[in-house]
C-alpha atoms as a PDB file:
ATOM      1  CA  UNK A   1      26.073  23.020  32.580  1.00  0.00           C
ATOM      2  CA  UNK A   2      23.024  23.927  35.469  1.00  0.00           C
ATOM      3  CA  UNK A   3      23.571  27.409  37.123  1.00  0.00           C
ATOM      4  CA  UNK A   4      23.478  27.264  40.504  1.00  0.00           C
ATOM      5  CA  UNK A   5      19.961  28.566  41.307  1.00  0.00           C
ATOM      6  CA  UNK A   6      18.857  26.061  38.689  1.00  0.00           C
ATOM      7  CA  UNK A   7      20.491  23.458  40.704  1.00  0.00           C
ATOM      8  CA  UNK A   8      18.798  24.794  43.723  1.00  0.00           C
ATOM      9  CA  UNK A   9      15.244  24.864  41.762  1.00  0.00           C
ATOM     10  CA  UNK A  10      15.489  21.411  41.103  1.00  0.00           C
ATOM     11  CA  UNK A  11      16.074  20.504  44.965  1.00  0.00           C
ATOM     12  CA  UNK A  12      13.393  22.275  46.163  1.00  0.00           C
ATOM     13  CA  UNK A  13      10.957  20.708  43.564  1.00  0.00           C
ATOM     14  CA  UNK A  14      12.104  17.332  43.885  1.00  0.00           C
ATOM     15  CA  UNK A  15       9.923  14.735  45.838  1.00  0.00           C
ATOM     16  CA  UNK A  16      12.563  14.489  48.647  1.00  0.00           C
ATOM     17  CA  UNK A  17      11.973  14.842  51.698  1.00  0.00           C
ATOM     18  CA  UNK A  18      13.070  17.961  53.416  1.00  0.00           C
ATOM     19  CA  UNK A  19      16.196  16.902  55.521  1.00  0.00           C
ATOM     20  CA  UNK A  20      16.988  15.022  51.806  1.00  0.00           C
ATOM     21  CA  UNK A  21      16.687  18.197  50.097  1.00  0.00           C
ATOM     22  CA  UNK A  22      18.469  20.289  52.890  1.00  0.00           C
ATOM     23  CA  UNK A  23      21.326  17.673  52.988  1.00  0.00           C
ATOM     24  CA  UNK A  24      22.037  18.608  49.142  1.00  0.00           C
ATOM     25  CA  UNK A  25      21.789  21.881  49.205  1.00  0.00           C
ATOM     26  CA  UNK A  26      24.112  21.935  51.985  1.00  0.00           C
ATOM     27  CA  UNK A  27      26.353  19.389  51.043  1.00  0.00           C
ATOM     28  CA  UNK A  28      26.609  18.844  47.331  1.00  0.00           C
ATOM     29  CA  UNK A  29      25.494  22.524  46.620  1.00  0.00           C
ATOM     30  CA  UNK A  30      28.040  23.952  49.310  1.00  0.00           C
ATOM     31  CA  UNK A  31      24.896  26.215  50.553  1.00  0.00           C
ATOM     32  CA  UNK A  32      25.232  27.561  54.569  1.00  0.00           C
ATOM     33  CA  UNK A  33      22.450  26.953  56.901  1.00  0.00           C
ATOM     34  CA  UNK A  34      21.441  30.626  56.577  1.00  0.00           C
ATOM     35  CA  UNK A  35      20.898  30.077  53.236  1.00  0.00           C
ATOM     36  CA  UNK A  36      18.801  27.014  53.183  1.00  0.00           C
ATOM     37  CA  UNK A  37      16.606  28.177  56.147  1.00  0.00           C
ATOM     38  CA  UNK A  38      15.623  31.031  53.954  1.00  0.00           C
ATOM     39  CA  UNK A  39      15.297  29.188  50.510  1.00  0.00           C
ATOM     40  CA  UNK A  40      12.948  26.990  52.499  1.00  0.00           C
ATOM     41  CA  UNK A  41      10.934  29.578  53.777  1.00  0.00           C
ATOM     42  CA  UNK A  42      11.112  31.570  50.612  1.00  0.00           C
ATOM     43  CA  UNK A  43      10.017  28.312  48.619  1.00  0.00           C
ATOM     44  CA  UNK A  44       7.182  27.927  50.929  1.00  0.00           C
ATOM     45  CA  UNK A  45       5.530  31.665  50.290  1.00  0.00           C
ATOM     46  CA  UNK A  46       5.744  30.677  46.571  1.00  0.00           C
ATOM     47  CA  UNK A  47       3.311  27.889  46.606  1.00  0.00           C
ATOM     48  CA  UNK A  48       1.112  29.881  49.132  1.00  0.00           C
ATOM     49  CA  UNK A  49       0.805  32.781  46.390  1.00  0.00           C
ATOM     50  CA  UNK A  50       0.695  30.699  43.682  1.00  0.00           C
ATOM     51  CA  UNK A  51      -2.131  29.041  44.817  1.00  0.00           C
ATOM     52  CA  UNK A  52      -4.008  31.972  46.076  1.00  0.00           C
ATOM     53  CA  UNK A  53      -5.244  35.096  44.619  1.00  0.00           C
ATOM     54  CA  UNK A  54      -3.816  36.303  47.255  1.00  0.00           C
ATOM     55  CA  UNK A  55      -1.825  39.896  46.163  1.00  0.00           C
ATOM     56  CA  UNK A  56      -0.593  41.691  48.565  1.00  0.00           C
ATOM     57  CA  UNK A  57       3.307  41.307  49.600  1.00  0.00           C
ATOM     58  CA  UNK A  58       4.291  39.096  52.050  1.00  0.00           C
ATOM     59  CA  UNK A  59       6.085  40.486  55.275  1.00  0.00           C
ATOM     60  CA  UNK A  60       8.877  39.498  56.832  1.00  0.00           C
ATOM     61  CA  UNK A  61      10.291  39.317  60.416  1.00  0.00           C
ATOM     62  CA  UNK A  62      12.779  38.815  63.040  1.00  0.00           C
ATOM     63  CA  UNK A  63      14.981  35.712  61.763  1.00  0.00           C
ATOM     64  CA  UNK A  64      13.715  35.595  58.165  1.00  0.00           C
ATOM     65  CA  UNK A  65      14.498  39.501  57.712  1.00  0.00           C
ATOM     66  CA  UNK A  66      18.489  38.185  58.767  1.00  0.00           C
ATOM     67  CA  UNK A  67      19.040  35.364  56.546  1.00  0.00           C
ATOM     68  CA  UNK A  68      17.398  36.968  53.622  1.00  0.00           C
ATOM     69  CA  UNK A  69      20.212  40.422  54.353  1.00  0.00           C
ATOM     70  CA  UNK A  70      23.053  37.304  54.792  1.00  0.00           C
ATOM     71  CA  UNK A  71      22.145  36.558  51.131  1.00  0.00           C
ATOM     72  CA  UNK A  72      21.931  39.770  50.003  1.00  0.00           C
ATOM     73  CA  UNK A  73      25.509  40.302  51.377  1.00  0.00           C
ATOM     74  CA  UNK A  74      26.779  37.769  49.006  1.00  0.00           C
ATOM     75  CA  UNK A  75      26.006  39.795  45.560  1.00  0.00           C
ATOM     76  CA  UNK A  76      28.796  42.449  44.636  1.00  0.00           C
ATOM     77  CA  UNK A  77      27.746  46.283  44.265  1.00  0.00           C
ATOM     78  CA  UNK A  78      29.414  49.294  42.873  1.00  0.00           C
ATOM     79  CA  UNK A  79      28.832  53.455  43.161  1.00  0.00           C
ATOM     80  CA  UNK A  80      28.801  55.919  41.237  1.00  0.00           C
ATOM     81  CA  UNK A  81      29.068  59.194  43.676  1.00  0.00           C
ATOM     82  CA  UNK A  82      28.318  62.310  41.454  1.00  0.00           C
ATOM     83  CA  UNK A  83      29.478  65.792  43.255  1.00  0.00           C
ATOM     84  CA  UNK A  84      31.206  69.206  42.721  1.00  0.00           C
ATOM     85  CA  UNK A  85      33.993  71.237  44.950  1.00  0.00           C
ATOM     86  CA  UNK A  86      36.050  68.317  44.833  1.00  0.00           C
ATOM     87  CA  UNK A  87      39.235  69.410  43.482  1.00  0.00           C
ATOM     88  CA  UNK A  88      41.044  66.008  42.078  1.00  0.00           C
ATOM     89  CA  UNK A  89      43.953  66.426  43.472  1.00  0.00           C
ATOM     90  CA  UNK A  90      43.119  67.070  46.362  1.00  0.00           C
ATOM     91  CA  UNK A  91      40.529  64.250  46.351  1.00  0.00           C
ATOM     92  CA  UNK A  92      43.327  61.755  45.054  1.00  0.00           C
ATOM     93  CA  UNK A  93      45.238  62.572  48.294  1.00  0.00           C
ATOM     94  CA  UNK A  94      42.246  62.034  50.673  1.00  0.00           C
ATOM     95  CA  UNK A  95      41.850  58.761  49.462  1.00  0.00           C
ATOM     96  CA  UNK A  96      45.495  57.380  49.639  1.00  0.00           C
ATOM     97  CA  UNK A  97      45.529  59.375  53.146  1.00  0.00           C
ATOM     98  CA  UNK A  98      42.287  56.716  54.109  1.00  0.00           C
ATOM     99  CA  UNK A  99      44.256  53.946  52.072  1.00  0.00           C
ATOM    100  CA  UNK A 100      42.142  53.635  48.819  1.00  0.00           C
ATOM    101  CA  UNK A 101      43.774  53.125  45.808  1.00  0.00           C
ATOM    102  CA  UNK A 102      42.653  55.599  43.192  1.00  0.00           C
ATOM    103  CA  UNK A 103      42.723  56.745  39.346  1.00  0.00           C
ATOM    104  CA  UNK A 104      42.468  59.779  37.989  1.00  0.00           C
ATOM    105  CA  UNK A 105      41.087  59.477  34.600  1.00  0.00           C
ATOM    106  CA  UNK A 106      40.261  61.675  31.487  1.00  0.00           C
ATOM    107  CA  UNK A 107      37.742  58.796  29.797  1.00  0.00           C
ATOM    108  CA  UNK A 108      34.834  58.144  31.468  1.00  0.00           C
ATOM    109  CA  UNK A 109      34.866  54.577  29.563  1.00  0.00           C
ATOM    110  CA  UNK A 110      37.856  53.807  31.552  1.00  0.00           C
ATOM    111  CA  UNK A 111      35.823  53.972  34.756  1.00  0.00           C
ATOM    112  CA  UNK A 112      34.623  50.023  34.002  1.00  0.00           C
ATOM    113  CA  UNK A 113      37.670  48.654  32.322  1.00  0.00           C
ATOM    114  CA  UNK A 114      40.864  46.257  32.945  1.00  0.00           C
ATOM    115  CA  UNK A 115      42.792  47.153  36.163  1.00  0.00           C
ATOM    116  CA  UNK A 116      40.927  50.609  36.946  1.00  0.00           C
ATOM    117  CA  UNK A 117      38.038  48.577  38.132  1.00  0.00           C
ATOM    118  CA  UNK A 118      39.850  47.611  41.321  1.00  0.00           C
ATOM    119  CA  UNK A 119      40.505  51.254  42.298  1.00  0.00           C
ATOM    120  CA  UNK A 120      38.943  54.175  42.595  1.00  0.00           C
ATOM    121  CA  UNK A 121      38.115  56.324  40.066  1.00  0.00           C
ATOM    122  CA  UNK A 122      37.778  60.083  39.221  1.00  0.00           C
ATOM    123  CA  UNK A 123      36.062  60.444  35.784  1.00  0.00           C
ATOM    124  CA  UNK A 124      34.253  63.518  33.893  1.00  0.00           C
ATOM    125  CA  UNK A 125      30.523  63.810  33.979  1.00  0.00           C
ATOM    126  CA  UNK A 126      28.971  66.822  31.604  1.00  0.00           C
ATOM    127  CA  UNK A 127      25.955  66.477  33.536  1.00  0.00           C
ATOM    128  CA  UNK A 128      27.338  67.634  37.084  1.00  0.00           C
ATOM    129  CA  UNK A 129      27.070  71.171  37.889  1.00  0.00           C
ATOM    130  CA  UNK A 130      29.559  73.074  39.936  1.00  0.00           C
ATOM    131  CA  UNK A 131      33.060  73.979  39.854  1.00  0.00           C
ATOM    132  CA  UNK A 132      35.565  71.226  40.288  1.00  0.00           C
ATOM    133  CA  UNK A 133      32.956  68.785  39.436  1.00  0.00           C
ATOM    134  CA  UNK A 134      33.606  64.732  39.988  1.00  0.00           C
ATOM    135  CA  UNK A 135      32.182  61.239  39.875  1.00  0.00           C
ATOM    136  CA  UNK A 136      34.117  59.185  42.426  1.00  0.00           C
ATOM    137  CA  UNK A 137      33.455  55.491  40.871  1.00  0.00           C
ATOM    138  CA  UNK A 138      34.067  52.495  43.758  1.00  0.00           C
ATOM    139  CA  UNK A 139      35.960  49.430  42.358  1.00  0.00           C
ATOM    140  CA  UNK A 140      33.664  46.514  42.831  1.00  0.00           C
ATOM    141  CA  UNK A 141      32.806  45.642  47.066  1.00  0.00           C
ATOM    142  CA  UNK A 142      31.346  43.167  48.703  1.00  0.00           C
ATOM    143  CA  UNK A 143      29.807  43.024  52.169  1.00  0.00           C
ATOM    144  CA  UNK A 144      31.165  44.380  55.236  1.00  0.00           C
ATOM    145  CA  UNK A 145      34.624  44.808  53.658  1.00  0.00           C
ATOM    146  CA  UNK A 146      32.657  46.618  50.757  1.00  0.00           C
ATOM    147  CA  UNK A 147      30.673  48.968  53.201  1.00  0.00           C
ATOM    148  CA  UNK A 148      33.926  49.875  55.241  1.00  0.00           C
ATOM    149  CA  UNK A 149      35.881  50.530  51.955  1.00  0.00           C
ATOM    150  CA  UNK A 150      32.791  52.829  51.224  1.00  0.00           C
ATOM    151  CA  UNK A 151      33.182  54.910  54.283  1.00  0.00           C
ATOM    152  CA  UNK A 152      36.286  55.519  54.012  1.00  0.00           C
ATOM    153  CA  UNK A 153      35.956  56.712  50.486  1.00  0.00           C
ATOM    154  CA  UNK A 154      32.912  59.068  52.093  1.00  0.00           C
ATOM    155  CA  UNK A 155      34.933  60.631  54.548  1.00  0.00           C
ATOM    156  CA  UNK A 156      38.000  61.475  52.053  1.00  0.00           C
ATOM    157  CA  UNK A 157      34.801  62.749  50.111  1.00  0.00           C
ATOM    158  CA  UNK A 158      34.037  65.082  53.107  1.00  0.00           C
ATOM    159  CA  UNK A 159      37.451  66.194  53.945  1.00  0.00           C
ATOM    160  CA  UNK A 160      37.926  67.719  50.356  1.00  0.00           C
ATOM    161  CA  UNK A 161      34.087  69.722  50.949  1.00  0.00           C
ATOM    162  CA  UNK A 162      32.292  67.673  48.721  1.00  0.00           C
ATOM    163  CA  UNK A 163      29.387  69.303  47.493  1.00  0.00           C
ATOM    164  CA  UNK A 164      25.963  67.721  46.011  1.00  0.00           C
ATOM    165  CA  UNK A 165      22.904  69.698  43.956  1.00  0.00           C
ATOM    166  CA  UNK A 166      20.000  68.524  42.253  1.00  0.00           C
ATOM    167  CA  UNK A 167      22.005  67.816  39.144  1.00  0.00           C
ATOM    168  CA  UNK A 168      24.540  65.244  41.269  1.00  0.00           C
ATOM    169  CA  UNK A 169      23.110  61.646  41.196  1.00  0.00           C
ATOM    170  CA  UNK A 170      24.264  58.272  42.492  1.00  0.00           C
ATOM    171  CA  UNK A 171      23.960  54.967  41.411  1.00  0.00           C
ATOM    172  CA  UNK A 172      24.358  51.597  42.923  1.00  0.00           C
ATOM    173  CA  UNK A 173      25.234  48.393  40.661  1.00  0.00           C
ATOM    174  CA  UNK A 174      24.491  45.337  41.985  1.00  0.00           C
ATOM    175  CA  UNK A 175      26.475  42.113  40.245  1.00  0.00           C
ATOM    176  CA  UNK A 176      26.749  38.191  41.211  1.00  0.00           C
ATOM    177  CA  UNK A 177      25.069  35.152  40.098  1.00  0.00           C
ATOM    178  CA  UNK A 178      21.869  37.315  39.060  1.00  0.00           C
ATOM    179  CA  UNK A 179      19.512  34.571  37.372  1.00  0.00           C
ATOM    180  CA  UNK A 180      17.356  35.686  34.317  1.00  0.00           C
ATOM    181  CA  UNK A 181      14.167  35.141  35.844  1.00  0.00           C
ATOM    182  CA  UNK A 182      15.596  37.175  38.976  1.00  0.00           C
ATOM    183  CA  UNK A 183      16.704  40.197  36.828  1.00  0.00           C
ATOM    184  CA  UNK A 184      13.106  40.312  35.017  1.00  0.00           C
ATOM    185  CA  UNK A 185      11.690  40.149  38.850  1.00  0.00           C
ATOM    186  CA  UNK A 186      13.447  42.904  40.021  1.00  0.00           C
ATOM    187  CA  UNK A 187      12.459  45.532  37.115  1.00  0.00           C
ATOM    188  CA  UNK A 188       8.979  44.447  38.031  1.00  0.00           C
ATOM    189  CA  UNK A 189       9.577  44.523  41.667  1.00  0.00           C
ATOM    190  CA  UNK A 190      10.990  47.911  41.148  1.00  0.00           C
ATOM    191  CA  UNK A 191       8.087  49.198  38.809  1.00  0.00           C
ATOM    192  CA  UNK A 192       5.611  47.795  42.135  1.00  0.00           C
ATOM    193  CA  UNK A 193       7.948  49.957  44.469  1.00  0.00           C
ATOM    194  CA  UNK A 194       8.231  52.909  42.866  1.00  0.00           C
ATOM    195  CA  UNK A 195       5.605  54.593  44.420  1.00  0.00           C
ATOM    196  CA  UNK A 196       6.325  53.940  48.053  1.00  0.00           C
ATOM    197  CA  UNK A 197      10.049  54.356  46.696  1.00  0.00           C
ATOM    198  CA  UNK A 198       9.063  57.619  45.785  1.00  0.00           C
ATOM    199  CA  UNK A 199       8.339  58.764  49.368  1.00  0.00           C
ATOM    200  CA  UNK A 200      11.636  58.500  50.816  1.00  0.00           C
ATOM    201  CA  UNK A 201      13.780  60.473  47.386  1.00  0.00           C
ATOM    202  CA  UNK A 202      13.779  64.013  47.662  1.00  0.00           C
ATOM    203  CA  UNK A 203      11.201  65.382  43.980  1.00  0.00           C
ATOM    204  CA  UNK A 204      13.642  66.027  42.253  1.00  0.00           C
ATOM    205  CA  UNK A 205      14.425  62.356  41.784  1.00  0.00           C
ATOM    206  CA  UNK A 206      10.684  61.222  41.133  1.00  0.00           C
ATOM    207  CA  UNK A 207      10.967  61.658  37.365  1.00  0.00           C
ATOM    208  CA  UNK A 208      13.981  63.406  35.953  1.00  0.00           C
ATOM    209  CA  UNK A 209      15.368  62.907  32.383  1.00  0.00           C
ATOM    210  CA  UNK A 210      18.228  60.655  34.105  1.00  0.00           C
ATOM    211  CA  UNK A 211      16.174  58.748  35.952  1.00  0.00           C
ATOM    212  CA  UNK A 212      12.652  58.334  34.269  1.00  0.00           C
ATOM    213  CA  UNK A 213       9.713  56.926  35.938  1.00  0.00           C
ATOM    214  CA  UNK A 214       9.278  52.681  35.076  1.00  0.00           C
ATOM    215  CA  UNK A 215       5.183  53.130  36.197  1.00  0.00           C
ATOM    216  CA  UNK A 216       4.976  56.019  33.081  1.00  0.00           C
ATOM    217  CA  UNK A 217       6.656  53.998  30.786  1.00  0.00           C
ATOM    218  CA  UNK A 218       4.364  53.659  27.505  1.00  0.00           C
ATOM    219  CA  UNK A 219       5.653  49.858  27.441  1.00  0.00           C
ATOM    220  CA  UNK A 220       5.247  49.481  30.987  1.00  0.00           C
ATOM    221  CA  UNK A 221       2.627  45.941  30.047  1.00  0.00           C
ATOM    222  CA  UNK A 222       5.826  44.679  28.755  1.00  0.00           C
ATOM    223  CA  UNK A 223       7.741  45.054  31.224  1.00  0.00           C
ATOM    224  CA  UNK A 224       5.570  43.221  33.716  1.00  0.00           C
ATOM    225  CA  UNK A 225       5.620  40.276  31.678  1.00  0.00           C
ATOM    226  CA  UNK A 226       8.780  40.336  30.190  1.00  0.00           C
ATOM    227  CA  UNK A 227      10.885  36.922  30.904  1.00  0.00           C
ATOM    228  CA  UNK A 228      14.134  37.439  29.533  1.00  0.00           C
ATOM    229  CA  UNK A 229      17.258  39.938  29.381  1.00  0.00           C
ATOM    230  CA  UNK A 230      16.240  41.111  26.072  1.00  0.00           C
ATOM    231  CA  UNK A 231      12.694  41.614  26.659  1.00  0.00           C
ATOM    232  CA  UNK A 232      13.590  44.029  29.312  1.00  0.00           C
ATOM    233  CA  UNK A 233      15.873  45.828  27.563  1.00  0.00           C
ATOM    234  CA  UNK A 234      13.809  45.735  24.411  1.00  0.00           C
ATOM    235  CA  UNK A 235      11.395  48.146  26.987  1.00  0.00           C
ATOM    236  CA  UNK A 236      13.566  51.158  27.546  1.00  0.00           C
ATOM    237  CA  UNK A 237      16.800  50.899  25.382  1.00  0.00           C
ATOM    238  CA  UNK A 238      17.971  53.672  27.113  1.00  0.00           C
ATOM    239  CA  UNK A 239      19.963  53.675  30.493  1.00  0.00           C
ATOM    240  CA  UNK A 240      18.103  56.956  31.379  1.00  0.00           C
ATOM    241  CA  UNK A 241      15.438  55.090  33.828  1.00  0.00           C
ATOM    242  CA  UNK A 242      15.254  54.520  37.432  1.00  0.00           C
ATOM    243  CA  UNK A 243      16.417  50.681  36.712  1.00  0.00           C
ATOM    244  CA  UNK A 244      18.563  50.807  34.001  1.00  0.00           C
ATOM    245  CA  UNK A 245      18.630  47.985  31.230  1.00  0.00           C
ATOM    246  CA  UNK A 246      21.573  48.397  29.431  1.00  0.00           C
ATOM    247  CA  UNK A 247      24.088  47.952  32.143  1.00  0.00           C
ATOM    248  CA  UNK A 248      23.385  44.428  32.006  1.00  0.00           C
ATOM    249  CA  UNK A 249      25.166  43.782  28.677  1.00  0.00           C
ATOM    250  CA  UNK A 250      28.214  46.080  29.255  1.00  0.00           C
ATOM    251  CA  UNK A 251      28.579  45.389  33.251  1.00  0.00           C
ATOM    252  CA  UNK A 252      26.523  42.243  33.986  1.00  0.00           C
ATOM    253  CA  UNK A 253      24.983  44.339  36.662  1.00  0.00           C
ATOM    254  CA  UNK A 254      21.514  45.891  37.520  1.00  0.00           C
ATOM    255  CA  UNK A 255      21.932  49.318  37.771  1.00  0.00           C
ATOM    256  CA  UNK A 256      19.589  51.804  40.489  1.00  0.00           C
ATOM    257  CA  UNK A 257      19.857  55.578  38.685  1.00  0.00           C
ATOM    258  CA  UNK A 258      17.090  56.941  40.981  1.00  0.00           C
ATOM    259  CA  UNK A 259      18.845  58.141  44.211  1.00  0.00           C
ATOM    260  CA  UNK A 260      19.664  61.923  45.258  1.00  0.00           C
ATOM    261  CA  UNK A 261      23.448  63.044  45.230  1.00  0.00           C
ATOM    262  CA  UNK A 262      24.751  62.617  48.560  1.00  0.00           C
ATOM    263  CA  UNK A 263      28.161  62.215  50.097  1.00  0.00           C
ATOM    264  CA  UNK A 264      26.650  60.752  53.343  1.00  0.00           C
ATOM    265  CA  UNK A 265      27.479  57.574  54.288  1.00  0.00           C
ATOM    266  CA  UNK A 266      24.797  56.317  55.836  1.00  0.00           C
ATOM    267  CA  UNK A 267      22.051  57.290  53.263  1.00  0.00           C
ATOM    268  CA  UNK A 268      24.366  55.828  50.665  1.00  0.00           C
ATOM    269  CA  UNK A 269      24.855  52.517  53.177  1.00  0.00           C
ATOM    270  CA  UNK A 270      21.530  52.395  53.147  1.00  0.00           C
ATOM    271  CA  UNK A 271      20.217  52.750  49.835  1.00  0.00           C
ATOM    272  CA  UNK A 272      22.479  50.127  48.471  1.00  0.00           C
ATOM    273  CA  UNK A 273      21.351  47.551  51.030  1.00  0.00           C
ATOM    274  CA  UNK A 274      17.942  48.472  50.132  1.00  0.00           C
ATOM    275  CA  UNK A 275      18.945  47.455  46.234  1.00  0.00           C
ATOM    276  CA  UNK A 276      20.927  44.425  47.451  1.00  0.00           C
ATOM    277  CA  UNK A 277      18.071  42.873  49.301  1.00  0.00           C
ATOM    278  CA  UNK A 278      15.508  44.305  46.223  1.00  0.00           C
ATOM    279  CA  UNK A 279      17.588  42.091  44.087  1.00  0.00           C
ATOM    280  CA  UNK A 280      18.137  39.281  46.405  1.00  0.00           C
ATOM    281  CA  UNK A 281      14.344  38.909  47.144  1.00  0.00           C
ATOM    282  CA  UNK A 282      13.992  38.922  43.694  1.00  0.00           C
ATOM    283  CA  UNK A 283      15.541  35.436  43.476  1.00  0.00           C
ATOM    284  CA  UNK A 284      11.956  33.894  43.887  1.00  0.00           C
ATOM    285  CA  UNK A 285       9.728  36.840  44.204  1.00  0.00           C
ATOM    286  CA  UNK A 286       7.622  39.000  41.791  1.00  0.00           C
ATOM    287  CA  UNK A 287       4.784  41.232  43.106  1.00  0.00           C
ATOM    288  CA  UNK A 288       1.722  41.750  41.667  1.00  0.00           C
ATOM    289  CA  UNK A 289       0.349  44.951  43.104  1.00  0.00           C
ATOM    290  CA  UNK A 290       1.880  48.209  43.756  1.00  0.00           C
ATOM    291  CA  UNK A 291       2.920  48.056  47.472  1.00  0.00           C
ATOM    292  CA  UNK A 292       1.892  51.303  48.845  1.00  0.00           C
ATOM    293  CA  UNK A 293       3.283  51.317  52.199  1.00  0.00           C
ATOM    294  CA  UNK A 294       7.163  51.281  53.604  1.00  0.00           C
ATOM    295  CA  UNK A 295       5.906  49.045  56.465  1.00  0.00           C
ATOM    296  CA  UNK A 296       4.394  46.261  53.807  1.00  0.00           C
ATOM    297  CA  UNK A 297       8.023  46.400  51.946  1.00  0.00           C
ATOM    298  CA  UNK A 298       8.545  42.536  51.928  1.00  0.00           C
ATOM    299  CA  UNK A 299      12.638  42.431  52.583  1.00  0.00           C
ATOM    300  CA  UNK A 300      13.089  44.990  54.885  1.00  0.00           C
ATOM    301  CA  UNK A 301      13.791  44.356  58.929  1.00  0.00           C
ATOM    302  CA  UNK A 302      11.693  46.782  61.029  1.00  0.00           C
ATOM    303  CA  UNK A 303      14.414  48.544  61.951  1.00  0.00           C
ATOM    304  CA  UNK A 304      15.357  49.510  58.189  1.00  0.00           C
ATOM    305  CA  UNK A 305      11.477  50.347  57.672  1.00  0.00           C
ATOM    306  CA  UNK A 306      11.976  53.050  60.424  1.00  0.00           C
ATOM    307  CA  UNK A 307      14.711  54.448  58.809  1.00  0.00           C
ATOM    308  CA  UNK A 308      13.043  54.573  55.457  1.00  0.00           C
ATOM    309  CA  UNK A 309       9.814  56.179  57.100  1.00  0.00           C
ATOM    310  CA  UNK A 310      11.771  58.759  58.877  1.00  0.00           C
ATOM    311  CA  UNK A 311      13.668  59.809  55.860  1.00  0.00           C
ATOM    312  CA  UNK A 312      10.540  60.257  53.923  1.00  0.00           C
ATOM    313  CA  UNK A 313       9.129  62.117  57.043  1.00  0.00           C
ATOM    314  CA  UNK A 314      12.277  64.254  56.753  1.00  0.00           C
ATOM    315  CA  UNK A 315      12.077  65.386  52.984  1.00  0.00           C
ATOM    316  CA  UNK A 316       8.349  65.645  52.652  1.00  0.00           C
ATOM    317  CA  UNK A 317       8.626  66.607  48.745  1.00  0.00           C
ATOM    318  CA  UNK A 318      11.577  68.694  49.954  1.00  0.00           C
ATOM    319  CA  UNK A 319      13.932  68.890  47.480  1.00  0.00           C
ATOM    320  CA  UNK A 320      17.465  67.641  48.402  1.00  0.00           C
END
């Protein structure tokens, strides 16, 4: 049986015409206008590279920037909130006092099985630092329900004192109907981001033994032209990168390792949109050049750009 994007592939190369082609995606594919005004648009920047040697990444604007975040929206995500002087008990009752169901739980394997995954969870981490050290694990969210679930766990976070150091991570898994092609896109994506990516995470998350650098890996040729799940993983085989490659297998999820700790909600809001829209761009997209510039990052609204550039105004190379 087709996927769904392979479904949609074969739409958008038929010899239809267009209102053919948007009637079945609409109406045999059960896609929303949103989403066909973007797959049209996206579809028509693929046959402009493709016949071009044209690198550089193509921007977006204004009503393109909104359909391709209503997509985005669509794919699941998780966190993993690393942090210290966070007393469990007294963490377990700031949730439940900001109605989140929670676990408390001696196995960190736990964290991603049966029921636990729809709460919660307070697991071990060796790699924290700090008294009364904690990662807070979200069940899995989804859009704006998913983002207000998040804050809430952020602020029970903050009443406790939550604490972050340079040893304190946090890492965003993005789920869904993630085609092959798209994963392979968005570790290459990634390894063409990095740099700019760089900018806006404080140095100590540039290239840490968690969360390695993809653009010094010594396979980093395969990577670029790797074209299935195994290939990928068949590059790292370690989940110690800024993309990890083994989550894929356990979690059927793409996991981002490279942010700062942080108990802030809006850096963490933030950051996973950024992933979310990394992967949903990814759908169709795969850059060719290293994009050096926050401004020239193709699936980001202006406004998110300015948010981006003022946080990497803001560290500097400042640790975090």
């Amino acid at each position: 049986m087709k996927t769904l994007n392979e479904q949609i592939n074969e739409v958008l190369t038929s010899k239809q015409t267009k209102s053919a082609k948007r009637n079945d995606l609409i109406k045999k594919l059960g896609l929303t206008q949103l989403d066909v005004r973007v797959l049209f648009k996206t579809y028509a920047d693929v046959i402009e590279q493709t016949s071009t040697t044209h690198t550089r990444a193509p921007r977006i604007t204004g009503e393109r920037a909104a359909t391709i975040n209503a997509i985005a929206m669509k794919y699941t995500f998780g966190v993993e909130i690393e942090c210290y002087n966070a007393p469990r008990e007294s963490l377990m009752q700031a949730l439940a006092a900001n109605n989140l169901r929670a676990q408390n739980l001696i196995n960190y394997c736990d964290a991603h099985t049966g029921s636990y995954r729809r709460a919660y969870r307070l697991v071990h981490d060796g790699s924290i630092e700090g008294c009364n050290a904690v990662e807070c694990v979200t069940p899995i969210l989804k859009g704006n329900r998913g983002f207000n679930s998040l804050q809430a766990c952020c602020k029970a976070l903050n009443t406790v004192g939550a604490r972050v150091n340079t040893s304190t991570g946090l890492h965003i898994h993005v789920g869904g109907e993630i085609t092959e092609a798209q994963y392979c896109n968005t570790f290459a994506n990634y390894y063409y981001l990095e740099s700019v990516i760089d900018t806006f995470m404080p140095e100590s998350r540039r290239d840490t033994f968690y969360s390695k650098s993809l653009h010094g890996h010594v396979n980093a040729y395969n990577l670029l032209h790797a074209r299935t799940f195994d290939e990928v993983y068949n590059v790292f085989q370690s989940r110690y990168y800024k993309v990890n490659a083994c989550s894929w297998s356990r979690h059927q999820t793409i996991e981002f390792r490279q942010h700062s700790g942080t108990t802030n909600y809006e850096k963490i809001q933030m950051w996973a949109k950024f992933c979310l829209k990394l992967v949903a761009w990814s759908a169709d997209n795969r850059l060719t050049a290293d994009v050096r510039s926050i401004k020239d990052i193709p699936f980001l609204t202006k406004a998110e750009k300015d948010w981006f550039t003022n946080r990497a105004n803001t560290l500097a190379g400042a640790a975090e």
